[in-house]
Each structure stands twice: as C-alpha cells, then as structure tokens.
Protein backbone atom coordinates (compact mmCIF):
# COMPACT_ATOMS: atom_id res chain seq x y z
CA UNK A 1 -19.28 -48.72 61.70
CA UNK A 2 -19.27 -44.95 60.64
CA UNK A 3 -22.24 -44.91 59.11
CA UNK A 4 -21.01 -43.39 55.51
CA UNK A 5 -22.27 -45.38 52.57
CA UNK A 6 -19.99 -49.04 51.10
CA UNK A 7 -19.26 -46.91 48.13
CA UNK A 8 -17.96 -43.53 49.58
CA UNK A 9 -14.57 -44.52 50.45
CA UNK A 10 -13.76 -46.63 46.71
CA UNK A 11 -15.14 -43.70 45.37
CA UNK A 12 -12.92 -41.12 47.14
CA UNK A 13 -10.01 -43.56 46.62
CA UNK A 14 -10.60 -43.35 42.86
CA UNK A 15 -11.19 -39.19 42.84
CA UNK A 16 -7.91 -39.68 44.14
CA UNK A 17 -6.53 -41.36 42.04
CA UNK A 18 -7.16 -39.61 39.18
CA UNK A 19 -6.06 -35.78 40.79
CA UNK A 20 -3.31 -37.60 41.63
CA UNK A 21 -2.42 -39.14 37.99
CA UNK A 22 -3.51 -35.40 36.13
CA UNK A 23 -0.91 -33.74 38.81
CA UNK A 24 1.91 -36.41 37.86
CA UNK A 25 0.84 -35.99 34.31
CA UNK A 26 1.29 -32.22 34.29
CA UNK A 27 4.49 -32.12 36.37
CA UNK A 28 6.08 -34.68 34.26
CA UNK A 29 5.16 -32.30 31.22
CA UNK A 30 6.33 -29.30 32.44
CA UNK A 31 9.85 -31.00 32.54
CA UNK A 32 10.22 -33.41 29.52
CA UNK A 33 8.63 -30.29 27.18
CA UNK A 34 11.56 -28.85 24.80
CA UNK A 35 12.65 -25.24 25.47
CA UNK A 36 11.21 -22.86 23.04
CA UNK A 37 14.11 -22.00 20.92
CA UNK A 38 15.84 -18.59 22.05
CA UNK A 39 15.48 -15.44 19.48
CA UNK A 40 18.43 -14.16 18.15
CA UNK A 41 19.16 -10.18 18.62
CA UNK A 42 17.05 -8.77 16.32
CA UNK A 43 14.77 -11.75 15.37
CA UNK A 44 10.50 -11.17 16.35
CA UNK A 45 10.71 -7.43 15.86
CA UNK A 46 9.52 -5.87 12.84
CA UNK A 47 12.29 -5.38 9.79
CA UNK A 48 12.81 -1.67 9.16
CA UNK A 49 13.20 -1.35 5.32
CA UNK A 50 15.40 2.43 4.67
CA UNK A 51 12.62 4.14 2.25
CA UNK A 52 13.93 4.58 -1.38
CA UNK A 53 16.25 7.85 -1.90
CA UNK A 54 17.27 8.00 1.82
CA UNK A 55 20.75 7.91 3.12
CA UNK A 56 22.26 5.20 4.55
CA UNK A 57 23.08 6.41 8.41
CA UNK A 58 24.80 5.13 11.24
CA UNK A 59 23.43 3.66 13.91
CA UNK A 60 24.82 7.14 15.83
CA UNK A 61 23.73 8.88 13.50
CA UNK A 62 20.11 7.65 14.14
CA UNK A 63 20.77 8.38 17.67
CA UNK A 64 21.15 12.01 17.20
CA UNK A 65 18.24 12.19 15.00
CA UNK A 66 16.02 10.20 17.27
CA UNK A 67 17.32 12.85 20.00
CA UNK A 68 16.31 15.77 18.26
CA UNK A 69 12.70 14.35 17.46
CA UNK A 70 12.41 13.67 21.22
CA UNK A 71 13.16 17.08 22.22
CA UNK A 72 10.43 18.65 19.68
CA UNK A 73 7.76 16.18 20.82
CA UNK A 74 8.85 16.67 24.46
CA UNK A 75 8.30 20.38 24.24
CA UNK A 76 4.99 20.04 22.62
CA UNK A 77 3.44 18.52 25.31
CA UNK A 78 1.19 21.44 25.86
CA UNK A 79 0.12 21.61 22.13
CA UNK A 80 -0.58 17.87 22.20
CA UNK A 81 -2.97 18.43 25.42
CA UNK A 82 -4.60 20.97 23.69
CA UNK A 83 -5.12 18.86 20.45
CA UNK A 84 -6.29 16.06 22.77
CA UNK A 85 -8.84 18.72 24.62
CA UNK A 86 -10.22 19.90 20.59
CA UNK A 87 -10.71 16.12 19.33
CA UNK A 88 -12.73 15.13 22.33
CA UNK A 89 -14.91 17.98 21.80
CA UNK A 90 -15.46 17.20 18.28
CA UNK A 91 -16.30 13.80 19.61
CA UNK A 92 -18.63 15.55 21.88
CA UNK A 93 -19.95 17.61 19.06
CA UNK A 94 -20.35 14.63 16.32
CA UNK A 95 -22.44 12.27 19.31
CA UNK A 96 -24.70 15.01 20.72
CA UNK A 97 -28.26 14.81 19.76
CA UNK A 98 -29.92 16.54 18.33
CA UNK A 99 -26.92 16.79 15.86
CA UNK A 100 -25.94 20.60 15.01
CA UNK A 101 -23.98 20.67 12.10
CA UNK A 102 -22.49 24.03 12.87
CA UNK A 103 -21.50 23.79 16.09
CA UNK A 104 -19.62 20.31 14.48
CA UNK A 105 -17.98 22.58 11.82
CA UNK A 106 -16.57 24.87 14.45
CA UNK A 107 -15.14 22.03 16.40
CA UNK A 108 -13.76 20.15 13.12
CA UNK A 109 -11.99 23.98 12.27
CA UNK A 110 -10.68 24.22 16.27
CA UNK A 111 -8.99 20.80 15.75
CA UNK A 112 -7.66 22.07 12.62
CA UNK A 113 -6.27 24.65 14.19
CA UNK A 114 -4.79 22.41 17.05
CA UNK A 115 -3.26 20.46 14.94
CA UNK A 116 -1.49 23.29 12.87
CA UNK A 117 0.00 24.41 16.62
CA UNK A 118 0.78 20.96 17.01
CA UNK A 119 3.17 20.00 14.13
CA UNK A 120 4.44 23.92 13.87
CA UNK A 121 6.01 24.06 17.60
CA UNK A 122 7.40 20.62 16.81
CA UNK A 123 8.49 21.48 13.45
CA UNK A 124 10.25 24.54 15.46
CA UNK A 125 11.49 22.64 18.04
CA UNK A 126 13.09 20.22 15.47
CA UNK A 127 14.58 23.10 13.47
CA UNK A 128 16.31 24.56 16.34
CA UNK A 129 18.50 21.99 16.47
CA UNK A 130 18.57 20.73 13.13
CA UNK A 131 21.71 22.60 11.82
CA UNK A 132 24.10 20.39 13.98
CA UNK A 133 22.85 17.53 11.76
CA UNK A 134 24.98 15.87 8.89
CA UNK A 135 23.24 16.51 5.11
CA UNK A 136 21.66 12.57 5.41
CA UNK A 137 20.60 12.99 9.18
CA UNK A 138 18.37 16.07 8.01
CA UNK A 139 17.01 13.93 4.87
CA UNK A 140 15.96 11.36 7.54
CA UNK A 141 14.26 14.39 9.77
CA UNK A 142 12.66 15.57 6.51
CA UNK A 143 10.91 12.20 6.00
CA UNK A 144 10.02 11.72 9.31
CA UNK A 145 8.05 15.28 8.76
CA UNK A 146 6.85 14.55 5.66
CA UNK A 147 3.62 12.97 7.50
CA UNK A 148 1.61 9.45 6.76
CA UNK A 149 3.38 7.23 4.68
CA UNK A 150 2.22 5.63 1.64
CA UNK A 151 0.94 2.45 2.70
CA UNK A 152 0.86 2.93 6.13
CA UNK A 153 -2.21 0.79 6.26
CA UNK A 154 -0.07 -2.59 6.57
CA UNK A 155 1.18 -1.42 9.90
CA UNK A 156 -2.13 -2.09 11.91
CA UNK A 157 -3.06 -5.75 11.25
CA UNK A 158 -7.49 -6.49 10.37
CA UNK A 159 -8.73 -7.69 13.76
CA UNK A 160 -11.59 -8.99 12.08
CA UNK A 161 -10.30 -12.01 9.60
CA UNK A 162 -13.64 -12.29 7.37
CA UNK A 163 -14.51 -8.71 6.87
CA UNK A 164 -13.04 -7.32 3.02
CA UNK A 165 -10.15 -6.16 2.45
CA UNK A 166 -9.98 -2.04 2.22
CA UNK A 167 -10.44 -1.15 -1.79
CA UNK A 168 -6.75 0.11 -3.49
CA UNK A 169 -6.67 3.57 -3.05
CA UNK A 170 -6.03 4.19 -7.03
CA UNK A 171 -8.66 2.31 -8.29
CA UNK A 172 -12.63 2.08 -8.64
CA UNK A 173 -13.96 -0.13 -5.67
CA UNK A 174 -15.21 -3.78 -6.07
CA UNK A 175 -17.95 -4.86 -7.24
C-alpha cells in the first residue's frame, strides 16, 4: 500500500462532499432567489418638496436656472481654491500648539474674507445672466442664494444611532 493513514481517504471523500453540497447549495440559490423588484423612475431618490411661496416652474425652466448656477460656480473656481487654501490654515492655526489665539483670529477673519469673495463673484456671475430669467425662475435663484435652509439638519442622517438627538434650536436644552 501507499502508506497514507485508513482514515485519510473517507476523510477527504467527506471534505468533499460537503464543498461539493455548499457549492450546489449556493448555485441553486443564486437561481431560485426572486428578482429584487425594479424601481420605478423616480422611486429611491429623495422627494424634493417646492419651499412655501415659490413658483411652480417647469421642468425647463429649472434647466435654465440650474444653467445659470453652474456658470457662477464654474467661474468661481479660483475663489473656491482660495477659500479652501484660508480654511486649512485656520485648521492649521486652531491644532498648532502652543495655541495662539491671535494668530487664530487672523486666520478666522482671512476665511471671512474668502468667503465674502466667494459668494460675491458667484453672486456676480449669477446676476450677469439673471435678466434672461422669467419673474419665478429669479424667485427660485433668490432662494437658492438666500444661504442654509431652515432645517437643513435632516439632510445628513446621525451616524451614531445612540448618541442624543441635537437640542431644538428655539428652545432651552434638555435636562
């Protein structure tokens, strides 16, 4: 004989065996499984709600206004590279140690500043274009201007389940 141990070759047999019956198993699942059912247009994405006192627009309407807000952000590219440039210097500024508190004020004022240059060559940009807009495309433009929106918290979801929720802006916090 071969010399291999009486129980090497039931053993092996039985390894076997079982690959062979979690491979069937698996295959067989991957086919008799029901398709996930297919999303409508629309369905999975988040429901835009219009904001209260806002015009009704067409959808080519939103087109155009989508177009022009594209151009001013395009052309503030330099602007936003700058803002980028002041914040991580304030970053800088805020982890250094020893902490100097007026070298952080200085960096807090120059991304201020950068952000001032920021929304005004947008806001420019946007205005350049903004009288070939119908009266309800330019009340959508001056929303989208108007900065954060009121609850604009519910748009980034807790990552952290157990940790309390934020207290209501209006009101004393909880006890």
């Amino acid at each position: 004989m071969s010399g291999l141990p009486n129980w090497l070759a039931p053993a092996a047999l039985g390894v076997s065996l079982l690959v062979n019956l979690a491979l069937g198993g698996y295959v067989a699942g991957q086919h008799l499984r029901s398709e996930p059912p297919k999303l409508q247009r629309g369905e999975g994405r988040p429901v835009f709600e219009r904001p209260e006192g806002i015009p009704e627009i067409s959808r080519d309407d939103r087109r155009e206004v989508r177009a022009l807000m594209r151009r001013g952000f395009e052309s503030s590219q330099a602007e936003l590279a700058a803002r980028r440039e002041a914040e991580k210097r304030f970053a800088e500024v805020l982890a250094a140690d020893p902490f100097d508190r007026a070298a952080a004020e200085v960096a807090l004022r120059e991304l201020r500043d950068a952000d001032v240059m920021l929304r005004d060559r947008i806001g420019l940009e946007v205005l350049g274009g903004i009288s070939e807009l119908s009266p309800e495309q330019r009340a959508w433009v001056a929303w989208i201007l108007s900065g954060p929106k009121e609850n604009n918290h519910r748009k980034h979801k807790n990552k952290d389940k157990d940790s309390p929720a934020p207290p209501p802006e209006d009101g004393p916090p909880p006890r």
